[in-house]
Protein backbone atom coordinates (compact mmCIF):
# COMPACT_ATOMS: atom_id res chain seq x y z
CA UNK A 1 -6.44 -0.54 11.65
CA UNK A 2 -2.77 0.18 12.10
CA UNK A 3 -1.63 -2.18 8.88
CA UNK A 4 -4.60 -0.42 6.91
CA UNK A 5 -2.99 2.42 7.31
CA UNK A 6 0.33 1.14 6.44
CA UNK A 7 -0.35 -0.64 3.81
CA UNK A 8 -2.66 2.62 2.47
CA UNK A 9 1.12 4.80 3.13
CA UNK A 10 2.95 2.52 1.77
CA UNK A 11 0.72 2.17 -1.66
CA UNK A 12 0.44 5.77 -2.37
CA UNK A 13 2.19 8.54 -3.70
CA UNK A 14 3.54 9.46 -0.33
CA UNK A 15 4.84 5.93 0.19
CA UNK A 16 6.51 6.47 -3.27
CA UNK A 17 8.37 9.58 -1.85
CA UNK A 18 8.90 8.10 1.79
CA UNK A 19 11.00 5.12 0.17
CA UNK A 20 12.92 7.62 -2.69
CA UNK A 21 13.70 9.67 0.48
CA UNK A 22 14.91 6.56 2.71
CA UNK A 23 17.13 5.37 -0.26
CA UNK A 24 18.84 8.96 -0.40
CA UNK A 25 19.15 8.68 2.99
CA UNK A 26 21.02 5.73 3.24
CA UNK A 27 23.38 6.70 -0.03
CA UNK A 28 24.69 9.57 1.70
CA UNK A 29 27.92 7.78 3.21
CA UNK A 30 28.44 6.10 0.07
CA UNK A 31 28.15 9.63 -2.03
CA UNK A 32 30.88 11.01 0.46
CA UNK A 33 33.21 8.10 0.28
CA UNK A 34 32.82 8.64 -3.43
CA UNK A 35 33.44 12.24 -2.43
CA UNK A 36 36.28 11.59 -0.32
CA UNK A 37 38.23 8.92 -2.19
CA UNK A 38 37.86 10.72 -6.14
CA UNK A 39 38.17 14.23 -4.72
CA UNK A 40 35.87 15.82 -6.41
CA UNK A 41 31.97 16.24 -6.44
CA UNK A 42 31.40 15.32 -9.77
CA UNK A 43 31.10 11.17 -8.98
CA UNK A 44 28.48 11.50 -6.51
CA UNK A 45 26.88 13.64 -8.79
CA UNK A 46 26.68 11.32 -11.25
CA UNK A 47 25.58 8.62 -8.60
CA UNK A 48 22.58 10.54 -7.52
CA UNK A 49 21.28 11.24 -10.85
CA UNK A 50 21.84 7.37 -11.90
CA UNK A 51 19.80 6.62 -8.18
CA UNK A 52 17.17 9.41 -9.14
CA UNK A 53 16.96 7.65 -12.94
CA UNK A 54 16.87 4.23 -11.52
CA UNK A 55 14.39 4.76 -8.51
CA UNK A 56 11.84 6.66 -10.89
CA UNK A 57 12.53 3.57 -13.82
CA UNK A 58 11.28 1.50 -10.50
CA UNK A 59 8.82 3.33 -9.25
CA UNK A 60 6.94 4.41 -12.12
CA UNK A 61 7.50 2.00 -14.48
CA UNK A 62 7.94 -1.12 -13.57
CA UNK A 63 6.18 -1.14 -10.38
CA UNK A 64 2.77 -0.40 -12.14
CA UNK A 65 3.85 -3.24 -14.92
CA UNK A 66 4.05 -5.98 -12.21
CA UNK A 67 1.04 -5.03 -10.06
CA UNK A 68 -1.40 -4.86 -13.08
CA UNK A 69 -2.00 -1.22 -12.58
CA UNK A 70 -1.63 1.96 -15.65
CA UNK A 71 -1.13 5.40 -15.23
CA UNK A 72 -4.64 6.74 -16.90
CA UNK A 73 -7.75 3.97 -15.88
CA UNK A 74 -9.88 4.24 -19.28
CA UNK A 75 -12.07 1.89 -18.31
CA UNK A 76 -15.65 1.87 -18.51
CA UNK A 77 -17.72 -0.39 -16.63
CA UNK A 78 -19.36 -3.29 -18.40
CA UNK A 79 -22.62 -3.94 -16.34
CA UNK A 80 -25.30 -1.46 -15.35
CA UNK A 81 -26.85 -2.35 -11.76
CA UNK A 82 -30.36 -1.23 -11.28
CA UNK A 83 -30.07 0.08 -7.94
CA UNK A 84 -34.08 0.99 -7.28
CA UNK A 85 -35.21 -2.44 -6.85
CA UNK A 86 -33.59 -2.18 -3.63
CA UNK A 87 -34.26 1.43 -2.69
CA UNK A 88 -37.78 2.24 -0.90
């Protein structure tokens, strides 16, 4: 049950925001080196919104592409299943 519920975190929306929020996380040091060694905050600035740009391209875009999966499901279903025959 415990990968289930991974995998179902993971998946999601919240997975989505989990992993944006682990990757701005982990830039931090690199934002303040940036910080440090150009003396000014407009280079990380521009390195956030480049990380923001490229995680959403990711996450949004081309995630959905390679799994199969679109945005708005228009799809109707092509069978109709009698369900009474089975039904007392």
């Amino acid at each position: 049950m415990g990968l289930l519920a991974g995998v179902a975190l993971v998946a999601g929306t919240k997975g989505t925001i989990l992993f944006g929020l682990i990757g701005f996380r982990v830039s931090i040091p690199f934002l303040l080196r940036l910080r440090r060694r150009l003396g000014t905050w407009r280079a990380p600035a521009i390195g956030l919104v480049i990380f923001a740009v490229m995680f959403s391209l990711s996450a949004f875009v081309i995630g959905p592409a390679i799994s199969g999966q679109s945005g708005t499901s228009n799809q109707t279903p092509t069978q109709q299943v009698d369900h009474s025959s089975h039904h007392g």
